[in-house]
Protein backbone atom coordinates (compact mmCIF):
# COMPACT_ATOMS: atom_id res chain seq x y z
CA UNK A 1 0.00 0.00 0.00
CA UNK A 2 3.04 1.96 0.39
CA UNK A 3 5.85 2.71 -1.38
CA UNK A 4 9.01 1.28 0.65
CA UNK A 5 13.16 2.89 -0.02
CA UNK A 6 16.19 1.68 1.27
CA UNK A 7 17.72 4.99 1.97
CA UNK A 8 21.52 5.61 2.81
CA UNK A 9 24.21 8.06 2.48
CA UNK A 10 23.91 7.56 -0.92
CA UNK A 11 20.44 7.63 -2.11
CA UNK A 12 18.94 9.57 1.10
CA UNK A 13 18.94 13.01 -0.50
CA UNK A 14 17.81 12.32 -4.48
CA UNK A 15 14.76 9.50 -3.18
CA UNK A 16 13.72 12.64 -0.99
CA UNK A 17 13.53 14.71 -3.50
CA UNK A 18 11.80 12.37 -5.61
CA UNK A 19 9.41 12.05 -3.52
CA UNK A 20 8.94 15.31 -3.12
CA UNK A 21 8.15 16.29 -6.51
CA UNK A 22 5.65 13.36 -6.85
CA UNK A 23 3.67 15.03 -3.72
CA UNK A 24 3.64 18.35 -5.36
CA UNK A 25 2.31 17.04 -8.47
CA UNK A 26 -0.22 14.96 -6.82
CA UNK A 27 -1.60 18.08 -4.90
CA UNK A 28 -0.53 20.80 -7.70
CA UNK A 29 -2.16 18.73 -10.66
CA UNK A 30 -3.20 22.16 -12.71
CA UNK A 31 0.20 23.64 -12.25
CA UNK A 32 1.79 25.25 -14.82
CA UNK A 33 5.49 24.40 -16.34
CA UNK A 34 7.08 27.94 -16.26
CA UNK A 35 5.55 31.00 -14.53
CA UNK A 36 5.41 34.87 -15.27
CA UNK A 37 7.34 37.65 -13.88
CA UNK A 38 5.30 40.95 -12.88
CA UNK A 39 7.57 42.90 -14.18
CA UNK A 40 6.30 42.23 -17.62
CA UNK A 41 2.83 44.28 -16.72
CA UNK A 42 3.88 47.68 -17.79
CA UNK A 43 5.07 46.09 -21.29
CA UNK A 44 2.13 44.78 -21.91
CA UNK A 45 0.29 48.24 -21.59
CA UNK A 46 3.03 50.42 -23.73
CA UNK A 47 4.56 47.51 -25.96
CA UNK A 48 2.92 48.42 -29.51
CA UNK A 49 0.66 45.63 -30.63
CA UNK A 50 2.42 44.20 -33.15
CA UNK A 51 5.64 43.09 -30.67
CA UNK A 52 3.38 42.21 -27.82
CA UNK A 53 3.56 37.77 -28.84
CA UNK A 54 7.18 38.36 -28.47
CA UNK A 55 6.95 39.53 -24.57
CA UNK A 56 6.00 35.90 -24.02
CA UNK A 57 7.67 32.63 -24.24
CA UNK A 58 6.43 28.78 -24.83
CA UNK A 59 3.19 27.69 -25.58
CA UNK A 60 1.62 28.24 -22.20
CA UNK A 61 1.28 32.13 -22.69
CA UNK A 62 0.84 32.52 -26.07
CA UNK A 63 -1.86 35.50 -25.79
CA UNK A 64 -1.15 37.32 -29.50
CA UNK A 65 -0.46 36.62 -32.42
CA UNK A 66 2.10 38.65 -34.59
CA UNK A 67 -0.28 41.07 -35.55
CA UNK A 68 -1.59 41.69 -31.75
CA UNK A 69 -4.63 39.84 -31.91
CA UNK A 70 -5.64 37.87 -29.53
CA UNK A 71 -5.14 34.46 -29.57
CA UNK A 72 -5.20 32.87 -26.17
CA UNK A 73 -8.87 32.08 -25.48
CA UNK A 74 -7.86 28.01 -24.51
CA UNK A 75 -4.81 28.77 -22.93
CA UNK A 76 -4.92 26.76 -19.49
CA UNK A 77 -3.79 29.92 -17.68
CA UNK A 78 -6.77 31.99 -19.23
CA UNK A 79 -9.57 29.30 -18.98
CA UNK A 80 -8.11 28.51 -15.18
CA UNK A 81 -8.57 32.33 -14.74
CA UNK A 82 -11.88 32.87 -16.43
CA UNK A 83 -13.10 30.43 -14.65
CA UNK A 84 -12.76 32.31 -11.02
CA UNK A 85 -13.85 35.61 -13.22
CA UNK A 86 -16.46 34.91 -15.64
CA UNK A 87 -19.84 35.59 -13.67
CA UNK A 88 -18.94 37.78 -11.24
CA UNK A 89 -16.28 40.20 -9.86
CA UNK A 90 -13.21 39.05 -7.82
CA UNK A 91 -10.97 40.93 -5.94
CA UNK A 92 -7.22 40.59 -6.02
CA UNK A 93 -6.56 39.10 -3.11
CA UNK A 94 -8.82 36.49 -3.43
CA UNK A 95 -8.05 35.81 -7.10
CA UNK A 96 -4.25 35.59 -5.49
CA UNK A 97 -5.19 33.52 -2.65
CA UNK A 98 -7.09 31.07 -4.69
CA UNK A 99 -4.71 30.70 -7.85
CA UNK A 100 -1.16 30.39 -5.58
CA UNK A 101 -2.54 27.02 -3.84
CA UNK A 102 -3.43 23.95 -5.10
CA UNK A 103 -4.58 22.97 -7.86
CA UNK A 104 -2.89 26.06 -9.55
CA UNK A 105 0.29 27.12 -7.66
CA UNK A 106 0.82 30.36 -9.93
CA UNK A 107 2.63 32.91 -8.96
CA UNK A 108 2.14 36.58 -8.45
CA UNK A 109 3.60 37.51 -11.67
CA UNK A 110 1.80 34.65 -13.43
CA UNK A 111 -1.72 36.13 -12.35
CA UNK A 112 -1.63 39.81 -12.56
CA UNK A 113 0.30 39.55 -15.87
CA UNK A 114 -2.45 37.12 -17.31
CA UNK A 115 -5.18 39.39 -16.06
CA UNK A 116 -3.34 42.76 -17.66
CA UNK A 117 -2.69 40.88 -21.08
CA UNK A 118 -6.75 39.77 -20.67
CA UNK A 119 -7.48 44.23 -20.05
CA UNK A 120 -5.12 44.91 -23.48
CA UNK A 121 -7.00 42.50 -25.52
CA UNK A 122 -10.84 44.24 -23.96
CA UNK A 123 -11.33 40.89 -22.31
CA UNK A 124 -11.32 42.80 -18.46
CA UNK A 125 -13.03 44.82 -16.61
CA UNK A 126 -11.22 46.13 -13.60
CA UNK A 127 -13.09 48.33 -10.69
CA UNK A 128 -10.52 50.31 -8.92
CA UNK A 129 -10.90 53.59 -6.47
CA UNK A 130 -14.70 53.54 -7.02
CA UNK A 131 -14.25 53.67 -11.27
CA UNK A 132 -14.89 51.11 -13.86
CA UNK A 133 -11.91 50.73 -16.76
CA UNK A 134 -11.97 48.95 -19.72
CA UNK A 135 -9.21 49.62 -21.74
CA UNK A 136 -5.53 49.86 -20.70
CA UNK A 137 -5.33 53.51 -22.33
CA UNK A 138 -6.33 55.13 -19.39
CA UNK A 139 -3.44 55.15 -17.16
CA UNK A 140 -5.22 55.17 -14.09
CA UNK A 141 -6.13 51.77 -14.35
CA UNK A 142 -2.60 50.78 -14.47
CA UNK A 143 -1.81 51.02 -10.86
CA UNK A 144 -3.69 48.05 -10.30
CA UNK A 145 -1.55 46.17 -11.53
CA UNK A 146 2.29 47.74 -10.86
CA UNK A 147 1.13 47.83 -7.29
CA UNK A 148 0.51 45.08 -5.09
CA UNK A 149 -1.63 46.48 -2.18
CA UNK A 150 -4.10 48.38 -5.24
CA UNK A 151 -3.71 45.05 -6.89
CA UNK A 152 -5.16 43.18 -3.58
CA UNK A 153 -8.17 46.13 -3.22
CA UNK A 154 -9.10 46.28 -7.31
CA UNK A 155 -12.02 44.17 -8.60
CA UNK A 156 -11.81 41.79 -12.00
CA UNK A 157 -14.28 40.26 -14.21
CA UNK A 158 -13.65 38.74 -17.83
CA UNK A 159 -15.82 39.55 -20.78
CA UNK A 160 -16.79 36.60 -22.54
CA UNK A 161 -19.65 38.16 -25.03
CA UNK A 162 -17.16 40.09 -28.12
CA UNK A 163 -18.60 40.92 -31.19
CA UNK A 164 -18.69 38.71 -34.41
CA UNK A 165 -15.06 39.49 -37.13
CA UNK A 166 -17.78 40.45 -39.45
CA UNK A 167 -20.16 42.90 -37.35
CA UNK A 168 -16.47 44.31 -35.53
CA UNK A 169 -15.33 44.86 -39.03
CA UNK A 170 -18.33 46.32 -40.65
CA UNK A 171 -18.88 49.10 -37.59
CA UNK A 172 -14.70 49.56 -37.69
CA UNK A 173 -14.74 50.70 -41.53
CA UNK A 174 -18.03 52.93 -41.03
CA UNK A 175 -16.12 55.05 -38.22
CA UNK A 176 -12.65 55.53 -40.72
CA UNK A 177 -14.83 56.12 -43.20
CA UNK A 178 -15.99 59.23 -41.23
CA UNK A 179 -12.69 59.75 -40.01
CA UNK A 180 -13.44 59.08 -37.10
CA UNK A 181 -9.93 59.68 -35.58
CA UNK A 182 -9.71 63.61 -36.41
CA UNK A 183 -13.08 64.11 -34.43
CA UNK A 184 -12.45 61.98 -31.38
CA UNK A 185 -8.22 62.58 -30.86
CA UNK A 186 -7.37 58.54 -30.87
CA UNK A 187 -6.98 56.08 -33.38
CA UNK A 188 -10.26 53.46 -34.23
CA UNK A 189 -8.86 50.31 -36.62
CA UNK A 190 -9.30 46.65 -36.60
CA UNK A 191 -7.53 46.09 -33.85
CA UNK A 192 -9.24 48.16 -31.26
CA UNK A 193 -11.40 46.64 -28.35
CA UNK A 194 -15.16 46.12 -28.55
CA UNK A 195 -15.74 48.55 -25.57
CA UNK A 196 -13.13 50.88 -26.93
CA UNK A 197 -15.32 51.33 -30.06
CA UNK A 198 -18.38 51.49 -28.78
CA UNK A 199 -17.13 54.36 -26.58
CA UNK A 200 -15.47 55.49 -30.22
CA UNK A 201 -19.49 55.56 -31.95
CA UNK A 202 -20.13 57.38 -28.40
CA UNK A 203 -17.29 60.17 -28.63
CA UNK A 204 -17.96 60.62 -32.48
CA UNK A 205 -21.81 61.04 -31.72
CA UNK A 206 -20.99 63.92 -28.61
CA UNK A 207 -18.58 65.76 -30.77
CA UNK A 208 -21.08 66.38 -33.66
CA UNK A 209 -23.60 67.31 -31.02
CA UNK A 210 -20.73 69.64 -29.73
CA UNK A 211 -20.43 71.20 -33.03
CA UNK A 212 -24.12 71.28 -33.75
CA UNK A 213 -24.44 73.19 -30.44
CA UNK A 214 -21.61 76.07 -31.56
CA UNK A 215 -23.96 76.63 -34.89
CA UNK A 216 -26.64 77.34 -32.97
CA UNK A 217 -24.92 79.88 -30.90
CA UNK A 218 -23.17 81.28 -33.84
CA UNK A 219 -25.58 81.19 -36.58
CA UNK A 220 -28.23 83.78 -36.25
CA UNK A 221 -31.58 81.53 -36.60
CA UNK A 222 -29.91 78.70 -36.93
CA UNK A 223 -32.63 76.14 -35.99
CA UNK A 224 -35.14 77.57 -38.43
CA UNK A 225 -32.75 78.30 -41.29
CA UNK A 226 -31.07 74.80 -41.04
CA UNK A 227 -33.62 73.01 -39.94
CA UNK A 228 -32.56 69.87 -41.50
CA UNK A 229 -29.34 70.06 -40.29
CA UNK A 230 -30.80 70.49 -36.38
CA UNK A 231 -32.94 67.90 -37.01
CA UNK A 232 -29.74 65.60 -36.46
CA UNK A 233 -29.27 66.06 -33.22
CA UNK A 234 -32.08 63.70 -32.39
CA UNK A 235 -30.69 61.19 -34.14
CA UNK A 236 -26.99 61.76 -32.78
CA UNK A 237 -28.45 61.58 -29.07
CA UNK A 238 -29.62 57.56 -29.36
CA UNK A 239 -25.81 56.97 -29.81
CA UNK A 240 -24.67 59.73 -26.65
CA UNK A 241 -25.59 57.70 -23.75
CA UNK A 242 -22.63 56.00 -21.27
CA UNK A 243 -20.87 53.44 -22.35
CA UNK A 244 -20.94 50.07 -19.82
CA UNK A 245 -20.31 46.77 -19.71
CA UNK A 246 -23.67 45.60 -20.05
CA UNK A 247 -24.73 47.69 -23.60
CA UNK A 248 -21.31 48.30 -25.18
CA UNK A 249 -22.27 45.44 -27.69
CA UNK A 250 -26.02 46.36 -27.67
CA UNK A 251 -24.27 49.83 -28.93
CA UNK A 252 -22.25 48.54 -32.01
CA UNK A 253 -25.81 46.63 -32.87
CA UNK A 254 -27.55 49.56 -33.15
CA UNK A 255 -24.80 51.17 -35.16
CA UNK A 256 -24.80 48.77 -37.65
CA UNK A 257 -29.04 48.62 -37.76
CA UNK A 258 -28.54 52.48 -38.39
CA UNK A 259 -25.58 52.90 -40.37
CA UNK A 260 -27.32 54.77 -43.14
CA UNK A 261 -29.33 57.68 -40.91
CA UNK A 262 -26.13 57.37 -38.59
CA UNK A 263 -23.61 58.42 -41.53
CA UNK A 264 -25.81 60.30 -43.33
CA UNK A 265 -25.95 62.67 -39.91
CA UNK A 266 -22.34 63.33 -40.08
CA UNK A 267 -22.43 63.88 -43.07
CA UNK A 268 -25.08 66.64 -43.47
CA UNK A 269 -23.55 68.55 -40.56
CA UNK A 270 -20.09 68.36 -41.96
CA UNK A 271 -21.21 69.93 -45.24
CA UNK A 272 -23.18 72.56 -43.62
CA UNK A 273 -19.86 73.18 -41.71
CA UNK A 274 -18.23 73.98 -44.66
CA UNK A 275 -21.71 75.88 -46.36
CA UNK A 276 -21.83 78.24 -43.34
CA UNK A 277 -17.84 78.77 -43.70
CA UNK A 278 -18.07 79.17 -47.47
CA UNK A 279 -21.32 79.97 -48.91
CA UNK A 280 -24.11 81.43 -46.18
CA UNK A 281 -22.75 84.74 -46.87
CA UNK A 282 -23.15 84.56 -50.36
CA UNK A 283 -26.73 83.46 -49.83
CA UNK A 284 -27.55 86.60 -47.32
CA UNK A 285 -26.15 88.66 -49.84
CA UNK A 286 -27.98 86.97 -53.08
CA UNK A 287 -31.42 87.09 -50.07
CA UNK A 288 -30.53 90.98 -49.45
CA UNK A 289 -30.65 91.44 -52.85
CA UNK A 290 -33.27 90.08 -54.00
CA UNK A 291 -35.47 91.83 -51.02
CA UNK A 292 -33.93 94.99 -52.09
CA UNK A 293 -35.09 94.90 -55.80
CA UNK A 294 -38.16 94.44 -54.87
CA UNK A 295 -38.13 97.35 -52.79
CA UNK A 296 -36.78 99.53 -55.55
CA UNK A 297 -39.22 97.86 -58.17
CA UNK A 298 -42.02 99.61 -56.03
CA UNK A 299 -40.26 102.87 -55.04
CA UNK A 300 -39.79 103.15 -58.81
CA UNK A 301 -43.40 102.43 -59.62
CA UNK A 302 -41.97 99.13 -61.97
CA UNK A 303 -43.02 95.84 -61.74
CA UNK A 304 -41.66 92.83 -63.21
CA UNK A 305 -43.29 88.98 -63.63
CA UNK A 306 -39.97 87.17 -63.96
CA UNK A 307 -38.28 89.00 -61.44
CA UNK A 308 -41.48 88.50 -59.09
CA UNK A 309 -41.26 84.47 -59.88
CA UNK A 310 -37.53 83.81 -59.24
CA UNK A 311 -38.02 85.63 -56.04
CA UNK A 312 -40.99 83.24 -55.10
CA UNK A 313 -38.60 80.90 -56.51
CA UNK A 314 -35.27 81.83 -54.24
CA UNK A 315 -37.37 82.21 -51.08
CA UNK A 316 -38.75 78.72 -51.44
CA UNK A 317 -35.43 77.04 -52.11
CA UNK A 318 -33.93 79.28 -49.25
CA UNK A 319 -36.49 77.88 -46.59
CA UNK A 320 -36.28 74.33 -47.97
CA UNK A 321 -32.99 73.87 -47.51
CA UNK A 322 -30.20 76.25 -48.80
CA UNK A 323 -27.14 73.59 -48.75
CA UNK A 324 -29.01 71.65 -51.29
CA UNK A 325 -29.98 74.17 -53.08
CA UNK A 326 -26.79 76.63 -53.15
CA UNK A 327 -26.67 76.25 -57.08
CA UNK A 328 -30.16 77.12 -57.55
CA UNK A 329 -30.17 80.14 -55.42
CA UNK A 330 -27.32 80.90 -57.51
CA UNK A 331 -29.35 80.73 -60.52
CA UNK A 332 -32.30 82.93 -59.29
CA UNK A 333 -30.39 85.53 -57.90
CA UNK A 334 -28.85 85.87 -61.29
CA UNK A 335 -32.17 85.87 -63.07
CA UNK A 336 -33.27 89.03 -60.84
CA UNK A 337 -29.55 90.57 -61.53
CA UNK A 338 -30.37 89.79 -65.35
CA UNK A 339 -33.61 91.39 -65.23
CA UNK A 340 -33.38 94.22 -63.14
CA UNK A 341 -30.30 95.30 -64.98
CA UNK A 342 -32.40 95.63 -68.23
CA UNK A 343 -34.31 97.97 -66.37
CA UNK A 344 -31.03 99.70 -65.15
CA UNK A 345 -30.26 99.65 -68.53
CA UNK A 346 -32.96 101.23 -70.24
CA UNK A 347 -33.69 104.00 -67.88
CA UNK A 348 -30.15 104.66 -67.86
CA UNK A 349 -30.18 105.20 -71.70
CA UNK A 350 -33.03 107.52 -71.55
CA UNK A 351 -31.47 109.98 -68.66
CA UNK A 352 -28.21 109.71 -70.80
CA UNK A 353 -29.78 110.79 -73.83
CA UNK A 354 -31.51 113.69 -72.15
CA UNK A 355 -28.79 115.07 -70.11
CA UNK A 356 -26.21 114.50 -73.54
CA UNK A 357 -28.69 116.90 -74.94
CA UNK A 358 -28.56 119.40 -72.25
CA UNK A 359 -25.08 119.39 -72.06
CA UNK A 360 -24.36 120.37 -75.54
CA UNK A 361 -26.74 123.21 -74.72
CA UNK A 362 -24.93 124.29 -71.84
CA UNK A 363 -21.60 124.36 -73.79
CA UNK A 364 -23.64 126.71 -76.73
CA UNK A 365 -24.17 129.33 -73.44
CA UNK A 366 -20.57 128.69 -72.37
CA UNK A 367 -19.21 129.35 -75.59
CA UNK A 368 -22.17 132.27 -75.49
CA UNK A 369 -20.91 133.98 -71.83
CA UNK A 370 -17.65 134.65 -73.24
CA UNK A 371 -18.65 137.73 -75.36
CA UNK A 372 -19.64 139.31 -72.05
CA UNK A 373 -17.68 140.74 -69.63
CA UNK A 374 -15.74 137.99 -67.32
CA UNK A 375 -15.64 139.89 -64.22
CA UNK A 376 -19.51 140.78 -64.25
CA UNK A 377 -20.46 136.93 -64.68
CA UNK A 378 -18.54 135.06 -62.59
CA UNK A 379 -21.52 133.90 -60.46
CA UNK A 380 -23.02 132.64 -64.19
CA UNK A 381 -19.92 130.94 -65.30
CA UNK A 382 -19.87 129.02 -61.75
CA UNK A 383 -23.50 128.50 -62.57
CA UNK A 384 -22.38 126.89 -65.56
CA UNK A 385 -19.70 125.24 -64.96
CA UNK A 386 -21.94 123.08 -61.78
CA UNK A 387 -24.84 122.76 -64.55
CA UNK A 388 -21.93 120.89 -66.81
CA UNK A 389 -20.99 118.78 -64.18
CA UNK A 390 -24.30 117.49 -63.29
CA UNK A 391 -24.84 116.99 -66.56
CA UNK A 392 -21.39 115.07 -67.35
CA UNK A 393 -22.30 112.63 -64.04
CA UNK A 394 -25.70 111.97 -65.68
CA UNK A 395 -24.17 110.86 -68.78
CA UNK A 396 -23.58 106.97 -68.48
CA UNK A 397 -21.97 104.45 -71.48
CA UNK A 398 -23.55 101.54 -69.28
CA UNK A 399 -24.25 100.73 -65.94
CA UNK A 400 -22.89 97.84 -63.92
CA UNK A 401 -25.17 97.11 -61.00
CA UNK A 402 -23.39 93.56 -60.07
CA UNK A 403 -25.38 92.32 -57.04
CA UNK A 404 -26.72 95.15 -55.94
CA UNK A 405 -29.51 98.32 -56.37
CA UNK A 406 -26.96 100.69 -57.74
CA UNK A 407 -24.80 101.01 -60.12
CA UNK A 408 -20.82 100.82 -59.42
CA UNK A 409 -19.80 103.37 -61.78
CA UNK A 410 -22.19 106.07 -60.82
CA UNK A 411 -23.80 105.32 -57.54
CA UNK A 412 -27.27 105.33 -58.62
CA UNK A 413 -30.18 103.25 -58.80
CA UNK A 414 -33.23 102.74 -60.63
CA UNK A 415 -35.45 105.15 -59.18
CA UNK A 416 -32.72 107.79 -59.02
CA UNK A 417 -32.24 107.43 -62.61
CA UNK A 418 -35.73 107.80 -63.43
CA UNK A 419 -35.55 110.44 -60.81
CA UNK A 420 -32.92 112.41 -62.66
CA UNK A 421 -34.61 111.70 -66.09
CA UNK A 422 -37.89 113.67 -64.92
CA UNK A 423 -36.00 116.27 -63.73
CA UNK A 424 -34.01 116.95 -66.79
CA UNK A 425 -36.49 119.74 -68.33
CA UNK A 426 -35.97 121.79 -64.78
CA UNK A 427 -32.54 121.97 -64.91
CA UNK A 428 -33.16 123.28 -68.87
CA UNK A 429 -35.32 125.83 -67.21
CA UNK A 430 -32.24 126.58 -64.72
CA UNK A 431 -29.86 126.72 -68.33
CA UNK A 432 -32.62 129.69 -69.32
CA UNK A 433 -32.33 131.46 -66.27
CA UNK A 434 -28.85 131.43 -66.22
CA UNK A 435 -28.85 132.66 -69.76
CA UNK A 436 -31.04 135.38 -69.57
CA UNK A 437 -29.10 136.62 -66.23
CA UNK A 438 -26.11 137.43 -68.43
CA UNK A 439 -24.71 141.23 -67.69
CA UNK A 440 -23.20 143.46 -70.38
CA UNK A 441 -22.25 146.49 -68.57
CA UNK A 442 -22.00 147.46 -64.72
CA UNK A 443 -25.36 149.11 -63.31
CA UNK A 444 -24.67 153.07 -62.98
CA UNK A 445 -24.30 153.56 -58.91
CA UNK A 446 -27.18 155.06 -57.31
CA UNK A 447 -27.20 159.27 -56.63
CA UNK A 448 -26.84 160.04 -52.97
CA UNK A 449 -30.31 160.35 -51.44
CA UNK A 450 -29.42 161.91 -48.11
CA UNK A 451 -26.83 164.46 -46.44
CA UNK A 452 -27.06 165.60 -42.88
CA UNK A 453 -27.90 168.78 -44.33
CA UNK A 454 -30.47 168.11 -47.21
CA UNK A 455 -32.50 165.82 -48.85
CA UNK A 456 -32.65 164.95 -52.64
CA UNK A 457 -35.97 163.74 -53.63
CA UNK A 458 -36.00 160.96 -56.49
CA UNK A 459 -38.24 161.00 -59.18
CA UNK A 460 -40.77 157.98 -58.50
CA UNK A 461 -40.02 154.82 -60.59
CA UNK A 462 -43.04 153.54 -62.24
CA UNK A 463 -43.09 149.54 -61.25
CA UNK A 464 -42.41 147.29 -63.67
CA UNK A 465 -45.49 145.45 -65.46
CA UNK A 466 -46.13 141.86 -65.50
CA UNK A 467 -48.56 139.99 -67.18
CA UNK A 468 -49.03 136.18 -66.15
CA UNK A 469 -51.57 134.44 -68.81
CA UNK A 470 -53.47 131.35 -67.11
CA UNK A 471 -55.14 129.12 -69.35
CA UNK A 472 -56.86 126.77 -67.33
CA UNK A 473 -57.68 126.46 -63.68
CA UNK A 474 -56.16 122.86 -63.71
CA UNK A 475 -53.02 122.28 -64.54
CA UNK A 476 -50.21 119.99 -63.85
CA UNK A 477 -47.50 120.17 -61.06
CA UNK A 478 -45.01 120.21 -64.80
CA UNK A 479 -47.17 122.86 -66.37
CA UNK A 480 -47.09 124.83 -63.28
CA UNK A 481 -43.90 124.55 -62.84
CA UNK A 482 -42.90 125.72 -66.53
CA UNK A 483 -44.93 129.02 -66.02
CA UNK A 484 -43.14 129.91 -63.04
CA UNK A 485 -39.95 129.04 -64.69
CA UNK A 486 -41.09 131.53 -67.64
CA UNK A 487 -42.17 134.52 -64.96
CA UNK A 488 -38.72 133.96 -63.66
CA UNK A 489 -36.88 134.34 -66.68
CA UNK A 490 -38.61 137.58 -68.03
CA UNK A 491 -37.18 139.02 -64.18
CA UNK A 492 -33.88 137.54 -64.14
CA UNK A 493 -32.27 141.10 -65.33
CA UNK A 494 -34.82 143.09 -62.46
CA UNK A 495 -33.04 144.27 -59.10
CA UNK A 496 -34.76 142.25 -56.01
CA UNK A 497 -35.88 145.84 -54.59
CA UNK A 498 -37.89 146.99 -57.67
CA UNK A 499 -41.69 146.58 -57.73
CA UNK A 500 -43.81 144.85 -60.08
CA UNK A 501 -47.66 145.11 -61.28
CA UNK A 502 -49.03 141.98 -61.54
CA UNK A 503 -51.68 141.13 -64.24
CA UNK A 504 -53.51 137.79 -64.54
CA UNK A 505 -55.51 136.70 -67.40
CA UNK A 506 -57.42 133.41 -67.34
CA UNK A 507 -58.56 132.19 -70.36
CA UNK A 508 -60.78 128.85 -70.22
């Protein structure tokens, strides 16, 4: 029943040993042939992924692969392990307690260096000072592991649920497809955890709801002119809750069920990024426009079908949705431009013609005043000379209105045109006033009427007579205007202190 040695000098100390090792197999039956050192923890966290299989020797801890996958679902260690971890759980010092006796005998090293290879591949879960970590990027977590009291007090449970190569693959592409990585500041790619990128589809979702936010504070009306664009928020918020252990996978699902309205979210706000950097102010502008046209259109007593329809047109694209449309807003803005220049056009022929007629008129009575004396019309050559000028600014080869109400070149705008064209017979009116104001010779001074010693009495100058004829009793503001003008002229010579007798004839 037992086994029985002759032991002496010579076999005493190699039968005990013997022995020995048989009773530590017989209790230690799940022990493993070499063990780990802890001092291979922190490489595990900072080693890049692709040099991580060569941290380990032998088959026992082959956890990666060279490409830093991970490969070590049926090693002994990690079912032994998963075992003590899978359902619930365990602290360190229980996990330590358990896995250093028998069956296991592992070491220290062995355990925590198992568990922090499990936490780089996203198979861990590690509760330490009151916080949940799932991923050995954050660098609080590591303590847990470099030190063995924090070690002893931290919490571990395995993940067994992972998502399927194709489902991790599909939901990895959509997020570098949206570049994920210049939105979120860390790199998403096939080799990332299934925690760490449903916490990815998490950050991406918070920064475009981030950036959605800053539109709405720095676009004026933003809501109701981007409506669309706003509307994403609601979709961007299913995907904004916290990320835990229990619906990180229930995340990617949903991602993948919604790729389409999930992408085409990003999407939409990235453009109108770029539309409200780009092109919103060209819109205003076209919008200001437009609005302004119309304005003139009825200060100027025009109206205009086609310009009326491509503004119904514009304002119905612009409250649609302006990003889609920026090329057809384009196209009616230019259609008003198109139009209302015409009318530019036109009216600016007409005042050109009329004010190239009065100017050659007003260089005749130049040309005139210079048989009179220079010294006695000065006032009439300034006269002139400002009559010129306003005719010479009035006088336009072709306006250029662009995008706007009034013309480059000269400043004006429709109405002021038509304005200036009505006025034209006036300032022909001012040309005959002028003219007939002319001076030939200086008046003769006026005889002393007064000494402190005697008076000289004047001879009584008989008033001058004026006869105004008045044809009707109605007339217009123009035809009232030209017989003052007349009455005006035929007293242009007079000297503002003589006296007139006034004579008015109607004749209906």
């Amino acid at each position: 029943m037992f086994d029985q040695y002759l032991l002496n000098a010579d076999t005493f100390k190699g039968t005990i040993n013997d022995v020995q090792k048989k009773q530590i197999k017989n209790i230690y039956t799940k022990r493993l042939t070499n063990q780990l050192s802890e001092t291979l923890v922190p490489k595990v966290f900072s080693a890049r992924k692709e040099d991580l299989t060569r941290l380990f020797t032998g088959n026992e801890f082959k956890f990666f692969d060279t490409h830093g996958n991970f490969t070590g679902e049926h090693l002994k260690v990690i079912e032994e392990i998963n075992a003590k971890i899978s359902t619930r759980a365990v602290d360190g010092r229980s996990l330590e307690a358990d896995l250093s006796g028998d069956p296991w005998g592992y070491s220290f090293g062995t355990i925590v260096t198992t568990l922090a290879a499990l936490l780089r591949a996203g198979r861990l879960t590690v509760r330490h000072n009151a916080e949940s970590f799932f991923s050995h990027d954050s660098k609080a977590v590591h303590e847990a592991f470099t030190n063995a009291t924090k070690f002893k007090a931290a919490s571990f449970k395995s993940i067994t649920a992972t998502l399927s190569s194709a489902d991790k693959t599909k939901a990895v592409q959509l997020l570098m497809d949206l570049e994920v990585d210049n939105y979120i500041g860390r790199k998403v790619d096939w080799n990332i955890t299934d925690f760490d990128l449903a916490d990815a589809i998490k950050s991406l979702a918070d920064s475009f709801i981030t950036a959605l936010q800053s539109l709405n504070e720095t676009v004026d009306q933003f809501e109701a002119q981007f409506s669309t664009v706003a509307a994403q928020k609601t979709v961007l918020l299913n995907y904004s809750s916290k990320v835990t252990e229990s619906n990180y996978l229930e995340k990617v699902g949903y991602l993948l069920a919604n790729e389409d309205d999930f992408k085409a979210a990003i999407q939409l706000i990235i453009k109108a990024q770029k539309f409200i950097k780009k092109n919103f102010v060209t819109v205003k502008d076209h919008k200001r426009f437009i609005e302004s046209v119309i304005a003139e259109l009825i200060k100027a007593e025009r109206t205009d079908q086609h310009i009326d329809d491509a503004y119904a047109g514009f304002m119905r694209l612009y409250q649609q949705d302006m990003i889609k449309n920026f090329a057809q807003l384009q196209q009616q803005a230019q259609e008003v431009r198109d139009s209302y220049f015409k009318f530019m056009k036109n009216a600016a022929s007409g005042m050109s013609h009329k004010y190239q007629v009065l100017e050659n008129k007003v260089d005749a009575v130049i040309h005139q005043l210079k048989l009179y004396p220079t010294d006695l019309n000065s006032l009439n050559q300034k006269k002139l000379n400002e009559l010129k000028q306003y005719c010479s600014a009035r006088t336009l080869n072709e306006p250029n209105p662009e995008f706007s109400i009034t013309c480059t070149k000269c400043g004006y705008s429709l109405s002021d045109i038509l304005n200036y064209t009505e006025l034209a017979p006036n300032k022909e009116h001012e040309l005959l006033i002028v003219q007939s104001s002319f001076i030939s010779e200086a008046p003769e001074p006026e005889p002393e009427t007064k000494t402190e010693t005697e008076t000289t009495i004047l001879p009584p100058v008989a008033p001058r007579k004026i006869k105004l004829q008045v044809q009707n009793k109605f007339m217009t503001v123009q035809d009232y205007k030209t017989l003052l003008t007349s009455q005006l002229s035929a007293l242009a010579s007079a000297r503002p202190e003589e006296k007139i007798e006034l004579t008015v004839e109607w004749s209906e």
